[in-house]
N, C-alpha and C. Protein backbone atom coordinates (compact mmCIF):
# COMPACT_ATOMS: atom_id res chain seq x y z
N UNK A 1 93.98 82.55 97.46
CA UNK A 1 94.27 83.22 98.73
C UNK A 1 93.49 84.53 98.85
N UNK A 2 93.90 85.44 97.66
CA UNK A 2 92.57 86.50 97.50
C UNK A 2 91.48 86.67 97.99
N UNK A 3 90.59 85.37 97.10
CA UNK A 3 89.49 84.80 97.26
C UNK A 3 89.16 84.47 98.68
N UNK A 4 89.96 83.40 99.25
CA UNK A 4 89.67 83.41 100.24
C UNK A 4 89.38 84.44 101.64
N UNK A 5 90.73 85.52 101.20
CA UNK A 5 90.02 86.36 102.16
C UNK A 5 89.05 87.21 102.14
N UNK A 6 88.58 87.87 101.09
CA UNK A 6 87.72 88.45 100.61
C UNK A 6 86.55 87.78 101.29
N UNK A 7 86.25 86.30 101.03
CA UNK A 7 84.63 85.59 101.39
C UNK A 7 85.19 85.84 103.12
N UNK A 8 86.17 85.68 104.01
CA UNK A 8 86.19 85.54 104.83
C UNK A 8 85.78 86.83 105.81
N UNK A 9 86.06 88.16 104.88
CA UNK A 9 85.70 89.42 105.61
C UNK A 9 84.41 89.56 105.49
N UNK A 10 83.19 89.69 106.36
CA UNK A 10 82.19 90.32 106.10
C UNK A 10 82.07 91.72 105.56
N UNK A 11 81.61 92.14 104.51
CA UNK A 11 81.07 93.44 103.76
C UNK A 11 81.55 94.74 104.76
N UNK A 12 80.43 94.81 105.77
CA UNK A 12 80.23 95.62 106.65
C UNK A 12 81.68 95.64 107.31
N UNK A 13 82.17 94.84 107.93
CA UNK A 13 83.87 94.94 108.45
C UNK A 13 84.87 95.36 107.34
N UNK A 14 84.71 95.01 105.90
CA UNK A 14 85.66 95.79 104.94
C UNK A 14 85.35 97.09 104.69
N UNK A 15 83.97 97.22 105.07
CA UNK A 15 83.67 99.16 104.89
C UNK A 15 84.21 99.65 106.42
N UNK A 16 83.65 99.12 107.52
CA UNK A 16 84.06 99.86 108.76
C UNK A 16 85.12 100.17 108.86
N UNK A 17 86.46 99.21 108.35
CA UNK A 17 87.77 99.34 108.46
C UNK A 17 88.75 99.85 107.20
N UNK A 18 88.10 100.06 106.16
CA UNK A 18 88.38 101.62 105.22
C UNK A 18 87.86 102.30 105.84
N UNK A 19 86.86 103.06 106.43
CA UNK A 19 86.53 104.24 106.86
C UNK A 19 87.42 104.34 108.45
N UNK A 20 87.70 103.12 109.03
CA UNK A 20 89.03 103.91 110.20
C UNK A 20 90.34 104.04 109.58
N UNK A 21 90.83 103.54 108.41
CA UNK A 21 92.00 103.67 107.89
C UNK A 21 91.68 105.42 107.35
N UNK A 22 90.82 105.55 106.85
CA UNK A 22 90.30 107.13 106.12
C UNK A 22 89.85 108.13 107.47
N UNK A 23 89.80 107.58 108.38
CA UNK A 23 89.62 108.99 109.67
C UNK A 23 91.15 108.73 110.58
N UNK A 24 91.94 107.86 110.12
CA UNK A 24 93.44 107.62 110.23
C UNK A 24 93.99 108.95 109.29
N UNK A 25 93.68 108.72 108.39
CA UNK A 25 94.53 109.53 107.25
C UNK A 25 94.02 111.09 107.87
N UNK A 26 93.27 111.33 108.15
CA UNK A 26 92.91 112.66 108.29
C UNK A 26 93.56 113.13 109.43
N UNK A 27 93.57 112.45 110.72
CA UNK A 27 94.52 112.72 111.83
C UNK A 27 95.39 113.24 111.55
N UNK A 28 96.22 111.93 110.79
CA UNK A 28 97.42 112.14 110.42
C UNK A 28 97.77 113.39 109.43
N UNK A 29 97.02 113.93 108.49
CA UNK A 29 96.95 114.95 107.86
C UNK A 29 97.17 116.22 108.97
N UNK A 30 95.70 115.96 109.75
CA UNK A 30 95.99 117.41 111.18
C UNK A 30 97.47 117.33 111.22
N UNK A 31 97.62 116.31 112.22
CA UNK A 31 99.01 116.09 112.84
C UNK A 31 99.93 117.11 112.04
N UNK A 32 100.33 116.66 111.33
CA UNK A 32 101.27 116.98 109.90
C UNK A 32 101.31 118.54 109.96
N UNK A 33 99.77 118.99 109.51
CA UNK A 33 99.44 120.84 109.73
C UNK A 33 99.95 121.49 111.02
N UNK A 34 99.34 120.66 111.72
CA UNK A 34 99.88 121.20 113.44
C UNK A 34 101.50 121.07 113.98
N UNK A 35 102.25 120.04 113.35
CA UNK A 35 103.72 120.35 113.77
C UNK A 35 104.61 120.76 112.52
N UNK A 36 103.91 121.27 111.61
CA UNK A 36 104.36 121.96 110.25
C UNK A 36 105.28 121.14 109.18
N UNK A 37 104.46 119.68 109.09
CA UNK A 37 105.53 118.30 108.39
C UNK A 37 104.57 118.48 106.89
N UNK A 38 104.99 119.33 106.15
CA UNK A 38 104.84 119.03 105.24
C UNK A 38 104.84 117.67 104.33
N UNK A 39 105.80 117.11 104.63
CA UNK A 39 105.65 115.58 103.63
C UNK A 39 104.52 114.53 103.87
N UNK A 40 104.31 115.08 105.64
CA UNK A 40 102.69 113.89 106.11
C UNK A 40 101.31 114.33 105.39
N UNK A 41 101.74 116.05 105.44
CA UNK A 41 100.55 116.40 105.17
C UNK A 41 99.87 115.94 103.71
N UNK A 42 101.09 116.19 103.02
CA UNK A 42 101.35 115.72 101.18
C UNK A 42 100.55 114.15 101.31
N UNK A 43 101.49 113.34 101.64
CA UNK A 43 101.53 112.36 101.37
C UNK A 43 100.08 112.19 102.14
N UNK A 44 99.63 112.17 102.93
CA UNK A 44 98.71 111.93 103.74
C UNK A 44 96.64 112.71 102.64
N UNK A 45 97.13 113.79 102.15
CA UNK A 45 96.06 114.18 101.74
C UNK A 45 95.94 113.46 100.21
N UNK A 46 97.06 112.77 99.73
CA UNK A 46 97.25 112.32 98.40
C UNK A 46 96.38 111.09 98.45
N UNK A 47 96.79 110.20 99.92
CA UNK A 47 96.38 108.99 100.21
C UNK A 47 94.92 108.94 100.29
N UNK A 48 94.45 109.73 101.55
CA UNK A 48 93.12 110.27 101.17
C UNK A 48 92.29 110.33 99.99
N UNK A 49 92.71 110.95 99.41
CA UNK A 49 92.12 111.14 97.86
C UNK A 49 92.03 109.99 96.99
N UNK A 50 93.24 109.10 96.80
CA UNK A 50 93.09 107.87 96.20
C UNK A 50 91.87 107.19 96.86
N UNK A 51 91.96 106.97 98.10
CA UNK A 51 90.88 106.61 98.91
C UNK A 51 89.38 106.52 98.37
N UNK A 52 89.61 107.58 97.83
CA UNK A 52 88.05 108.04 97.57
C UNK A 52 87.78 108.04 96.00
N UNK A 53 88.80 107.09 95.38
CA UNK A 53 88.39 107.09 93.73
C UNK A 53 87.48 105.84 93.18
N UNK A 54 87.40 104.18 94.88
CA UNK A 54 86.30 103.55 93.99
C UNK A 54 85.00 104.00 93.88
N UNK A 55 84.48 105.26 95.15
CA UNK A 55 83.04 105.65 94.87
C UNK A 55 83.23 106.76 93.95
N UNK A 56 83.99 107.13 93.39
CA UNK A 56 84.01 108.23 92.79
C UNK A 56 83.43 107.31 91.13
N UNK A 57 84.08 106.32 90.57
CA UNK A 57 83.98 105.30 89.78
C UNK A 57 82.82 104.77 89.72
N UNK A 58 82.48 104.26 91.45
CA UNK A 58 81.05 103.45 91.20
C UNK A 58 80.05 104.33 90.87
N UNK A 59 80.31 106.07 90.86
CA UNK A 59 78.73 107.23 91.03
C UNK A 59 79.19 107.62 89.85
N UNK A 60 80.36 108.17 89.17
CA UNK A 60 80.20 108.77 87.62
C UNK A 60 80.54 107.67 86.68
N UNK A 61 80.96 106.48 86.74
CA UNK A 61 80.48 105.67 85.83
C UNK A 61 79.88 104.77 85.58
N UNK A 62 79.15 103.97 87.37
CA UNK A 62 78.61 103.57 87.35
C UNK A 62 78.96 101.93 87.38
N UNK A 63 80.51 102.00 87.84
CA UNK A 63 80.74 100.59 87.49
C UNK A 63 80.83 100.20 89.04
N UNK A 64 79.97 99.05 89.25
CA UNK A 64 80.01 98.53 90.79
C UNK A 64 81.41 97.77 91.16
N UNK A 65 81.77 98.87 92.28
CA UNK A 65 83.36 98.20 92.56
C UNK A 65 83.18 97.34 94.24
N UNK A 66 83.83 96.27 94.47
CA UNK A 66 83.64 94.89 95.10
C UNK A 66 84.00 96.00 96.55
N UNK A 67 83.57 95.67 97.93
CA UNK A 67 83.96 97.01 98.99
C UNK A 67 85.09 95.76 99.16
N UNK A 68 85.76 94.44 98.85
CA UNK A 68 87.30 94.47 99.29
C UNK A 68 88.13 94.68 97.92
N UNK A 69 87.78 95.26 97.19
CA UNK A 69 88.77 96.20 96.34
C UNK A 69 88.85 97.39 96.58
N UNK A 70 88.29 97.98 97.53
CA UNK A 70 88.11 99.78 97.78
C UNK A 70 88.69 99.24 99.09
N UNK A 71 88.84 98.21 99.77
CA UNK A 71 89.16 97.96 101.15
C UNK A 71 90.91 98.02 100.52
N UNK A 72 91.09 96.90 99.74
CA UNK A 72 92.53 96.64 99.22
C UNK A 72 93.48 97.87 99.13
N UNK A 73 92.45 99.04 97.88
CA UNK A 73 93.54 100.04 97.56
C UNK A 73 93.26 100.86 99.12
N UNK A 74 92.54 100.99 99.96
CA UNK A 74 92.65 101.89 101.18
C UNK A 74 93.83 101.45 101.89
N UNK A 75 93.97 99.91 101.78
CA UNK A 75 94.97 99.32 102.69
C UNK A 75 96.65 99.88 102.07
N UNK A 76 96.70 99.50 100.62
CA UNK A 76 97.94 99.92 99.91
C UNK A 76 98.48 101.22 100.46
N UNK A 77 97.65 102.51 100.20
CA UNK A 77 98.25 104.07 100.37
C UNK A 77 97.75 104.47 102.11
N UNK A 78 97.35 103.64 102.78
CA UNK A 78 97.36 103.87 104.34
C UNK A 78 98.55 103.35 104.81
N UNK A 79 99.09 102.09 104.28
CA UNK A 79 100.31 101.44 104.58
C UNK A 79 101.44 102.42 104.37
N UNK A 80 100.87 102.83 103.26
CA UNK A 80 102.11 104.17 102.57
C UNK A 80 102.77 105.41 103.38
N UNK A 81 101.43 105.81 103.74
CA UNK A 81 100.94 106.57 104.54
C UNK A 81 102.29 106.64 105.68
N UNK A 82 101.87 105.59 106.79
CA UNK A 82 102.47 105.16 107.84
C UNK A 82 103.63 105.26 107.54
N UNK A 83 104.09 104.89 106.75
CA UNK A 83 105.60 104.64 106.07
C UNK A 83 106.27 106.08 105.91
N UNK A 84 105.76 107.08 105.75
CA UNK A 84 106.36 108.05 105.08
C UNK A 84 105.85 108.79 106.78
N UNK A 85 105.10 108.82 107.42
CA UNK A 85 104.62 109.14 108.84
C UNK A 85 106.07 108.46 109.86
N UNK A 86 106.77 107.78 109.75
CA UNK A 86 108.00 107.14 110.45
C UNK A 86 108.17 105.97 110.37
N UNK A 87 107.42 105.58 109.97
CA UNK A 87 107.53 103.79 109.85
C UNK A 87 108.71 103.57 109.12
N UNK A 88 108.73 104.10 107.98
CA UNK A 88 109.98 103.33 106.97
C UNK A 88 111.32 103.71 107.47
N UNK A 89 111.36 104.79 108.74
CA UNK A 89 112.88 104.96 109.12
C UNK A 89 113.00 103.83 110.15
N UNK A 90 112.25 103.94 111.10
CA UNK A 90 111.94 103.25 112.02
C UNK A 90 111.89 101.54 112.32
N UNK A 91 111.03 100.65 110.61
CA UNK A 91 111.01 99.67 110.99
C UNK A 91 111.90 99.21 109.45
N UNK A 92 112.57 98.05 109.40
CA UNK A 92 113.08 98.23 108.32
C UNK A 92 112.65 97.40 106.89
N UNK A 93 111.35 96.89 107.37
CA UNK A 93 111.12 96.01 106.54
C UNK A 93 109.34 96.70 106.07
N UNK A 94 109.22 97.55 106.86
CA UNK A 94 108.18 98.39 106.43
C UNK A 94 107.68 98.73 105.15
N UNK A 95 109.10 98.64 104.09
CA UNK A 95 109.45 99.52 102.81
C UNK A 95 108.85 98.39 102.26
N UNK A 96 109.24 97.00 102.12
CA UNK A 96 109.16 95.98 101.18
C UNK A 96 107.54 95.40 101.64
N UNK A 97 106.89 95.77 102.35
CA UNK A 97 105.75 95.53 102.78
C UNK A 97 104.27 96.60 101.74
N UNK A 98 104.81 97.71 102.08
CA UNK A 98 103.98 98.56 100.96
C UNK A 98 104.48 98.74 99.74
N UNK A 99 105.77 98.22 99.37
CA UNK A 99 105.57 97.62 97.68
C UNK A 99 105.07 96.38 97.27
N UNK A 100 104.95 95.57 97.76
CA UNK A 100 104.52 94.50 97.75
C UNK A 100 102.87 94.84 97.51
N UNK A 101 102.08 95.42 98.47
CA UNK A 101 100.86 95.95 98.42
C UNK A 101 100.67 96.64 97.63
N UNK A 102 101.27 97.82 97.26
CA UNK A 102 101.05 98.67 96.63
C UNK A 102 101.37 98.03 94.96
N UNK A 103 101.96 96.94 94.43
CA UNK A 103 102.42 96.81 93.51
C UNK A 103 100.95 95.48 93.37
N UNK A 104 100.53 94.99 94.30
CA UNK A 104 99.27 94.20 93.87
C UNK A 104 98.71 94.87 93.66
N UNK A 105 97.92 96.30 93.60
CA UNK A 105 97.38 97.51 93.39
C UNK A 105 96.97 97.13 91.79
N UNK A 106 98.51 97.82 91.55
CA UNK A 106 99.04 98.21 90.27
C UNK A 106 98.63 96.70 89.39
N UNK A 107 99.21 96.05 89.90
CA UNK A 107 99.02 94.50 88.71
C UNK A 107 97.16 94.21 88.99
N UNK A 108 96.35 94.35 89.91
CA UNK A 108 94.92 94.21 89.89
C UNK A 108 94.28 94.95 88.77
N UNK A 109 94.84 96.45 89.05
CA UNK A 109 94.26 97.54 88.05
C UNK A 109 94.65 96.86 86.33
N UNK A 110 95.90 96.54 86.04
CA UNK A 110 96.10 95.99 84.50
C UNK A 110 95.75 95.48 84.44
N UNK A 111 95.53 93.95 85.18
CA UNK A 111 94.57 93.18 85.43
C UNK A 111 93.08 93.30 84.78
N UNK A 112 92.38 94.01 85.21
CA UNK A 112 91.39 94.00 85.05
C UNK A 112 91.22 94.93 83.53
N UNK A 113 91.96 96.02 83.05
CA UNK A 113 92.06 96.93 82.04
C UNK A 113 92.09 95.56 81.03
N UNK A 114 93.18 94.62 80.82
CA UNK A 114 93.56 94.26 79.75
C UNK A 114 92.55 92.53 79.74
N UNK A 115 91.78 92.44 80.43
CA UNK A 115 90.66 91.53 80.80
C UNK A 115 89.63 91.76 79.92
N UNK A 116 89.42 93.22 80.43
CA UNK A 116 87.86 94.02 79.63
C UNK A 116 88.72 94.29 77.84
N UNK A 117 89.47 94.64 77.73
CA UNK A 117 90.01 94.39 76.36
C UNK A 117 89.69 93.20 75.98
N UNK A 118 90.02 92.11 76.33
CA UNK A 118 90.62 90.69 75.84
C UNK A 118 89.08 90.57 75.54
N UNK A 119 88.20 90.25 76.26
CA UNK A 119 86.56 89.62 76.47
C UNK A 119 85.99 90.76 75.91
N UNK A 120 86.50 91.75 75.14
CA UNK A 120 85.77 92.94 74.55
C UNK A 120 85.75 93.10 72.60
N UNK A 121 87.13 92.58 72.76
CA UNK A 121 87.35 92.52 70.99
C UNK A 121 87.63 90.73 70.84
N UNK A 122 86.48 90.76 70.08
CA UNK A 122 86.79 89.18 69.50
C UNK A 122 88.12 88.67 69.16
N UNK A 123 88.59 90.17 67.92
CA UNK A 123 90.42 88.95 67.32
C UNK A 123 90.89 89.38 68.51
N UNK A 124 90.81 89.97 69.45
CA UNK A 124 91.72 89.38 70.72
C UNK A 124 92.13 87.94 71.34
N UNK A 125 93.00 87.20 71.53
CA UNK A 125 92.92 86.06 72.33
C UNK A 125 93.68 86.22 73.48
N UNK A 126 94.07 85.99 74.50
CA UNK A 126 95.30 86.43 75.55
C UNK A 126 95.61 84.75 76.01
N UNK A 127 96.17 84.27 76.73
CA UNK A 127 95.78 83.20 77.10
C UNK A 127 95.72 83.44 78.50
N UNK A 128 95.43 82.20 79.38
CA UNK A 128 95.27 82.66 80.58
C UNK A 128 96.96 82.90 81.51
N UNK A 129 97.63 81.81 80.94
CA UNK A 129 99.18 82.21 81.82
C UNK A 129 99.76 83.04 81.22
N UNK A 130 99.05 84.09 79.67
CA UNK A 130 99.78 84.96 79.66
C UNK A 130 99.48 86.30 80.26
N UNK A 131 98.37 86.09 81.24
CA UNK A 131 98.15 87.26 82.18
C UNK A 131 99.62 86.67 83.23
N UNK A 132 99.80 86.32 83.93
CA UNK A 132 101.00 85.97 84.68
C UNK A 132 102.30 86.96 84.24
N UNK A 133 102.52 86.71 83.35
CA UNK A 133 103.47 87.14 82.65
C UNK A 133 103.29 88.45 82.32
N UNK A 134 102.32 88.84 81.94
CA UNK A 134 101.69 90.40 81.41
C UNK A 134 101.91 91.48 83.07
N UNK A 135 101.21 90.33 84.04
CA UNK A 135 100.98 91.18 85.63
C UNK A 135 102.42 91.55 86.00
N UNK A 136 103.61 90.67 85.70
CA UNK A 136 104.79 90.90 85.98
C UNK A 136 105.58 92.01 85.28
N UNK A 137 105.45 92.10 84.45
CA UNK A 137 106.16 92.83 83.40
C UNK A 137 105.27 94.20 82.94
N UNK A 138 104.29 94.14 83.76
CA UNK A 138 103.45 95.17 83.60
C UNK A 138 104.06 96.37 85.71
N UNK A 139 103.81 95.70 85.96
CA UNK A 139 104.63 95.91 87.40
C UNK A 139 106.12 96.70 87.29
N UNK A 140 106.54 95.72 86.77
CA UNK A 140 108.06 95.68 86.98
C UNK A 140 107.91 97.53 85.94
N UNK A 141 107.79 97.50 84.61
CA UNK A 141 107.56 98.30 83.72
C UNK A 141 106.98 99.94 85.03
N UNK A 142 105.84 99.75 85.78
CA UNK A 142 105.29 100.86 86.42
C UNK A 142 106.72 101.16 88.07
N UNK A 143 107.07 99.92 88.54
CA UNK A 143 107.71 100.33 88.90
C UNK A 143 109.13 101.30 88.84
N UNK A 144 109.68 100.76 87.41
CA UNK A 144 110.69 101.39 87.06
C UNK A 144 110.55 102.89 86.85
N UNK A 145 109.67 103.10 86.09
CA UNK A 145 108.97 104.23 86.00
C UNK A 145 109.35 105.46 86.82
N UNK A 146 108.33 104.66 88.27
CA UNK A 146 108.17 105.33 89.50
C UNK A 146 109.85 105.85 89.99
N UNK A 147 110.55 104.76 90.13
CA UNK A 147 111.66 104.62 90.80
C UNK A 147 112.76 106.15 89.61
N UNK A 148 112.12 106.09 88.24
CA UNK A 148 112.49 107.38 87.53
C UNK A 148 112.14 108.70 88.42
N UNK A 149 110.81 108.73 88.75
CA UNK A 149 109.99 109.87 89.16
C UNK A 149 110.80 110.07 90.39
N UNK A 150 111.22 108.94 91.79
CA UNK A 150 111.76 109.94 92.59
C UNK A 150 113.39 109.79 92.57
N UNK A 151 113.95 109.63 91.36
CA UNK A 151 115.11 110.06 91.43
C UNK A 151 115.16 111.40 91.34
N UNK A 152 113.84 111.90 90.08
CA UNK A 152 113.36 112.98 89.37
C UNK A 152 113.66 114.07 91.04
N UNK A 153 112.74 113.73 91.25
CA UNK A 153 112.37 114.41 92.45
C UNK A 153 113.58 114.65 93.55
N UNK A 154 114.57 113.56 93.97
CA UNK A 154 115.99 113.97 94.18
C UNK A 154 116.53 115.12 93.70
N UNK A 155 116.55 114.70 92.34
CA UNK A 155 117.51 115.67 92.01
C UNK A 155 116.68 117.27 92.29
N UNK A 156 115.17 117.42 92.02
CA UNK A 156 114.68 118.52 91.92
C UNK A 156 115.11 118.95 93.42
N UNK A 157 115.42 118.10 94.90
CA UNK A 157 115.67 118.76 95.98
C UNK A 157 116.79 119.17 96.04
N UNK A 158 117.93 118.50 95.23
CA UNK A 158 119.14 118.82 95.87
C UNK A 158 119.22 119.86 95.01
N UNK A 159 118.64 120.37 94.31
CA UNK A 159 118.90 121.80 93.71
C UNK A 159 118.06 122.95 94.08
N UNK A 160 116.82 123.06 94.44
CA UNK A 160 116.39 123.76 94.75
C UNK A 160 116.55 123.97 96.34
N UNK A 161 117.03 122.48 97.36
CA UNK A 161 116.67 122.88 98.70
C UNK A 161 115.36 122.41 99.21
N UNK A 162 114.23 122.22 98.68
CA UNK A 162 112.54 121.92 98.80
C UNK A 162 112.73 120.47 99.27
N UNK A 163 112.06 120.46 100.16
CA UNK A 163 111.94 118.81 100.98
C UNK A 163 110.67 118.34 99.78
N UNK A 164 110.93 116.65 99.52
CA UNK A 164 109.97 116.30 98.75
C UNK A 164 109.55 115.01 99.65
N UNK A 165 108.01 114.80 99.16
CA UNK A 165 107.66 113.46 99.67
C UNK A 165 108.13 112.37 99.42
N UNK A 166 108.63 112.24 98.62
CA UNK A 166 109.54 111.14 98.10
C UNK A 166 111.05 110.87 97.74
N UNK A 167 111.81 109.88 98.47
CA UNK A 167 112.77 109.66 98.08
C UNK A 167 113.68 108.43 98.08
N UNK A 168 114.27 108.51 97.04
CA UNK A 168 115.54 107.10 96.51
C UNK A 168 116.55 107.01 98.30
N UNK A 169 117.04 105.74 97.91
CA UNK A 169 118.02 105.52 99.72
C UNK A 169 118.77 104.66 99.25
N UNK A 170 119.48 104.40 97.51
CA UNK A 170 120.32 104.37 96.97
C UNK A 170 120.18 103.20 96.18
N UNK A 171 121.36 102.49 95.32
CA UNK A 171 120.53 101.49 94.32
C UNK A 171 120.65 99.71 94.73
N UNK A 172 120.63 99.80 96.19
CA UNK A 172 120.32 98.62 96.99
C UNK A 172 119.15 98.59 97.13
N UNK A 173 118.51 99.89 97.76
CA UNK A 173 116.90 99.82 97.82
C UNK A 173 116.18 99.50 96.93
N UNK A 174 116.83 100.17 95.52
CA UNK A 174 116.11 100.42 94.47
C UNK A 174 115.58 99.32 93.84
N UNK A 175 116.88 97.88 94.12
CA UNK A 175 116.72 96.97 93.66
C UNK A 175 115.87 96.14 94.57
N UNK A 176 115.79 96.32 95.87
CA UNK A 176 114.65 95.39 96.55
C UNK A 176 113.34 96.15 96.34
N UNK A 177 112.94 96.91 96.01
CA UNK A 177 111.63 97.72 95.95
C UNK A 177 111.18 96.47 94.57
N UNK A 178 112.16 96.99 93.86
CA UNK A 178 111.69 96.13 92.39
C UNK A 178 111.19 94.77 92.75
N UNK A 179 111.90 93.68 93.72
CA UNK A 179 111.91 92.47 94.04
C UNK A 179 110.61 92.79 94.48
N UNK A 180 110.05 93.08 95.74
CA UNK A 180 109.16 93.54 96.25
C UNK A 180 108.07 93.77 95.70
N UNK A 181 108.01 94.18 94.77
CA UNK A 181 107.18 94.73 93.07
C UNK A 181 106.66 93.61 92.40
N UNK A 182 107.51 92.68 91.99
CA UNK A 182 107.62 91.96 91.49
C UNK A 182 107.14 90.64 92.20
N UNK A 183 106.93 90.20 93.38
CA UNK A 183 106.44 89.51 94.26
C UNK A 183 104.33 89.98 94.48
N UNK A 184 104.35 91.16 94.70
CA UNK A 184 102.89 91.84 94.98
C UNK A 184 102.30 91.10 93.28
N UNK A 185 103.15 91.84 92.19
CA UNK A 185 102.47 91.10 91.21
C UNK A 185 102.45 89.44 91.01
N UNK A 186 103.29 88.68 91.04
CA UNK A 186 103.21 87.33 91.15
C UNK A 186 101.93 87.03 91.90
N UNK A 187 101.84 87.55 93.54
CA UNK A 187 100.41 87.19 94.08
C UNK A 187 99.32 87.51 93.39
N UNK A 188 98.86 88.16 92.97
CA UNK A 188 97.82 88.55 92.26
C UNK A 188 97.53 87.63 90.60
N UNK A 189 98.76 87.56 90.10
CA UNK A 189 98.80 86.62 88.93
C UNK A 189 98.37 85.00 89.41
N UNK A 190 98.72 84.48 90.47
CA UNK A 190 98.49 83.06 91.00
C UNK A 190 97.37 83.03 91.43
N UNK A 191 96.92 83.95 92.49
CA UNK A 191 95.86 83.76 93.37
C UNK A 191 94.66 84.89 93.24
N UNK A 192 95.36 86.08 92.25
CA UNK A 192 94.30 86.59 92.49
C UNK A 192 93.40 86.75 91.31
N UNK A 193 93.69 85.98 90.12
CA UNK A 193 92.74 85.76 89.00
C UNK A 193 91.21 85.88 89.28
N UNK A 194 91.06 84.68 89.82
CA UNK A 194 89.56 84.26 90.18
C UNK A 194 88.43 85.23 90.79
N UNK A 195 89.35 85.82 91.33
CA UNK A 195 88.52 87.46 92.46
C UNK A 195 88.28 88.19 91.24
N UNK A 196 89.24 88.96 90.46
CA UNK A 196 89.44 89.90 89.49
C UNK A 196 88.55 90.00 88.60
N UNK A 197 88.78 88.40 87.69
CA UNK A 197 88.00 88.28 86.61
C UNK A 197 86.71 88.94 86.17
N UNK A 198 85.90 88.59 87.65
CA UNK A 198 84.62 88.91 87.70
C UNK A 198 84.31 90.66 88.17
N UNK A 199 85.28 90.96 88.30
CA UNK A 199 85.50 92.29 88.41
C UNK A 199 85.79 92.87 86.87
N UNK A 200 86.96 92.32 86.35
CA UNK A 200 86.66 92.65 84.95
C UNK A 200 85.54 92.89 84.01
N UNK A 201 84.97 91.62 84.04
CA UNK A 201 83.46 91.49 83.49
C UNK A 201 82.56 92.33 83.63
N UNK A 202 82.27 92.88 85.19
CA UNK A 202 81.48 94.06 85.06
C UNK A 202 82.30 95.27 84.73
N UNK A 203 82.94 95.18 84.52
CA UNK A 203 83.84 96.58 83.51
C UNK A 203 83.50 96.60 82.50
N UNK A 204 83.98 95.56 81.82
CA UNK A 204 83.25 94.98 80.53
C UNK A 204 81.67 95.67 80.55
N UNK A 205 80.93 94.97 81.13
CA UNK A 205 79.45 95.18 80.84
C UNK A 205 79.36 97.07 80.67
N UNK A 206 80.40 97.68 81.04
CA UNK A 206 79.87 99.33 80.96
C UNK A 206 80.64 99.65 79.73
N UNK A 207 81.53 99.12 79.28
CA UNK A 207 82.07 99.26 77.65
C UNK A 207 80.77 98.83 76.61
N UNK A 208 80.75 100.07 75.76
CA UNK A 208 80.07 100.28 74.67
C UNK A 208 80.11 99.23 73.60
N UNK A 209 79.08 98.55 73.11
CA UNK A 209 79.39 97.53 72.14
C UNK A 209 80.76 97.22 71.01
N UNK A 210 81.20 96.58 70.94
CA UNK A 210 82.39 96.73 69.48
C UNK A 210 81.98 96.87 68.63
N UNK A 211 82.06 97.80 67.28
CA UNK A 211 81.68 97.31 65.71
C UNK A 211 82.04 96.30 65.27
């Protein structure tokens, strides 16, 4: 499914449409400055920035990144974006939409880390359905995490008073975020091998020989 859409976008339409999602984010950044919303502005200049880490990758290390993987993660933290901009009060299924995305993110990135390992050290073996299993539990593992960080962050408001960009909406949510999580990685484990792999590989090729 990956695959497929990837061949189906032309190049030039996956760059044109990261760069309107990225003069999106900046609006939305103004916006934010101009009616004094701190959390758009946060969240909005954070998004931005991720934005801008596959050329940052492809110029200081040199590793050529695919423009629908720089399209993908633009799509993940623009979705985010929106979400934290009114969407997630507003629509209610908004939430389980950018974990889902955002958690194929996350399982692409291990993905590809524990790929260039595997095809890097010989006594390595992995098998292939135990990436499946690895993408899930590698997910689930970053999500929990996260779901630590903005309790973290709860509590840091209700004591200090400080509005934060992030926050828990109790442990119903908590538990569909995970589901949600856990679904983004499944896609990527089924369908999105075949795309990745070869993304791995040239990772690989910029890792230094093994002894």
């Amino acid at each position: 499914m990956i695959r497929r859409l990837r061949a189906t976008l032309p190049t030039a339409t996956k760059r044109g449409l990261a760069r309107t999602m990225q003069a999106v984010l900046v609006v939305l950044i103004g916006y934010g400055v101009w009616v004094g919303e701190p959390k758009t502005v946060t969240n909005g200049a954070a998004a931005l920035a991720i934005t801008f880490a596959p050329a940052v990758i492809e110029r200081n290390y040199r590793v050529p990144i695919d423009p629908f993987l720089a399209f993908w993660l633009t799509t993940a933290v623009f979705l985010h974006t929106l979400g934290s901009a009114g969407l997630y009060a507003s629509v209610g299924w908004w939430d389980h939409i950018t974990h889902a995305t955002s958690a194929s993110v996350v399982a692409a990135i291990g993905y590809v880390a524990v790929r260039a390992v595997d095809a890097h050290h010989d006594e390595i073996r992995l098998p292939r359905r135990f990436f499946v299993v690895f993408l899930v539990a590698f997910v689930l593992a970053f999500g929990v995490v996260w779901e630590l960080f903005e309790f973290g962050l709860d509590v840091f408001a209700a004591r200090t008073g400080i509005s934060m960009p992030l926050a828990q909406h109790g442990l119903d949510d908590t538990v569909k975020d995970l589901v949600f999580n856990s679904i983004g990685a499944l896609i990527v484990g089924v369908w999105g091998q075949a795309y990745l792999t070869g993304v791995g590989e040239r990772v690989l090729d910029r890792l230094p020989p093994d002894d």
